[in-house]
Protein backbone atom coordinates (compact mmCIF):
# COMPACT_ATOMS: atom_id res chain seq x y z
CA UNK A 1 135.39 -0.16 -86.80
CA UNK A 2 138.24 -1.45 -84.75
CA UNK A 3 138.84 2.05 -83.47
CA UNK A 4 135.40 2.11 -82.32
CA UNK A 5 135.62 -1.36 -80.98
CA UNK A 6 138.81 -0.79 -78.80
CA UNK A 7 137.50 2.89 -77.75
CA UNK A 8 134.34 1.07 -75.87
CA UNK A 9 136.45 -1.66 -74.48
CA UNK A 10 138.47 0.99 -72.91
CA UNK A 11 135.42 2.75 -71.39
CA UNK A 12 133.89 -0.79 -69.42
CA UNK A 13 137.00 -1.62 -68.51
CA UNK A 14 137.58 1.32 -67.07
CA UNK A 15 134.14 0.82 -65.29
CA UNK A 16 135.64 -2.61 -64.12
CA UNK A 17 138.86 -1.81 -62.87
CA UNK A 18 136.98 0.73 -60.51
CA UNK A 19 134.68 -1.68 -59.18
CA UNK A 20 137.43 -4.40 -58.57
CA UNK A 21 139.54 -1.51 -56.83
CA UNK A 22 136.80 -0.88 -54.69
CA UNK A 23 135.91 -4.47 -53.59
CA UNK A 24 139.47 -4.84 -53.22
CA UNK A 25 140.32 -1.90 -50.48
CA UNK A 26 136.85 -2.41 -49.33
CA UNK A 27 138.04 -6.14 -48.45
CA UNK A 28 141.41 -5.78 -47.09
CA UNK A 29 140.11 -2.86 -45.05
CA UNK A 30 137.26 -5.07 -43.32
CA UNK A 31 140.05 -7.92 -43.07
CA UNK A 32 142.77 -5.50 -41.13
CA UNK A 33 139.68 -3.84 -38.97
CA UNK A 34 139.04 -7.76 -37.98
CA UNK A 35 142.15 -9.20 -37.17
CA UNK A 36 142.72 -5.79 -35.15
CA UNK A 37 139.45 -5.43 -33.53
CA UNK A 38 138.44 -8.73 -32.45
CA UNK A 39 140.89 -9.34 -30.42
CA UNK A 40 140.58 -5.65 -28.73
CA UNK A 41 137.25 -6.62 -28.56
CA UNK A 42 137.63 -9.89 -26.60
CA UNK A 43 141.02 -9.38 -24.73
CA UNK A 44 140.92 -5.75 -23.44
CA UNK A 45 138.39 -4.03 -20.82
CA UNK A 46 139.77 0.05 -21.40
CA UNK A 47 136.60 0.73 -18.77
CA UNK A 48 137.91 -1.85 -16.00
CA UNK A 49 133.95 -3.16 -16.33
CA UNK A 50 134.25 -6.64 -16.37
CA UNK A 51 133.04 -8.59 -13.46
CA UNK A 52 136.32 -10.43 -11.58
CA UNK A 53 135.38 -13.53 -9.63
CA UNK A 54 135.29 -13.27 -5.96
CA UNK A 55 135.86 -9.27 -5.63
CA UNK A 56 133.66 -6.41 -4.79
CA UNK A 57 132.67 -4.32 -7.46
CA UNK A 58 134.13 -1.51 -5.85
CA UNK A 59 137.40 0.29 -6.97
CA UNK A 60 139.96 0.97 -4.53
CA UNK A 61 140.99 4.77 -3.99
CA UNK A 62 144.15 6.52 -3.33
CA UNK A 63 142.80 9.30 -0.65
CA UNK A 64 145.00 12.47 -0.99
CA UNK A 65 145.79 15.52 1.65
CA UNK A 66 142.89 16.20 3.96
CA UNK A 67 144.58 19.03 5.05
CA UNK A 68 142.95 22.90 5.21
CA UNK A 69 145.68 24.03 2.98
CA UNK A 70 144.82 21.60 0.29
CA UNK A 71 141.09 22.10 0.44
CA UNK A 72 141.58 26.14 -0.27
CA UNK A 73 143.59 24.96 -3.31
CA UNK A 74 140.97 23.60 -4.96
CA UNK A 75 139.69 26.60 -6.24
């Protein structure tokens, strides 16, 4: 009886320990994505598209060789 007793324990707490794994790495993975993404989030523009106070929305650009010799090089 015992046997049978410690058998079934054995299954659901297998059952538990999987669960309690998974809320676990599910939590400190949503945890880590926060504390790495918020502040990306707020504190970075990769696409230069925020608006800056007082300038143009234009983007300065370098002009290169206007040269004929350049222009056939293009392709």
């Amino acid at each position: 009886m015992l046997r049978k007793l410690w058998q079934e324990w054995l299954r659901i707490s297998k059952h538990i320990g999987s669960f309690n794994a998974r809320a676990l790495i599910t939590l400190i993975y949503f945890t880590l994505l926060a504390l790495f993404g918020l502040p990306a989030r707020f504190f970075s523009d990769p696409l230069d598209m925020k608006k800056r106070p007082g300038q143009s929305a234009w983007l300065p650009r370098a002009t290169r060789d206007l040269d004929i010799d350049s222009a056939k090089r293009q392709g």
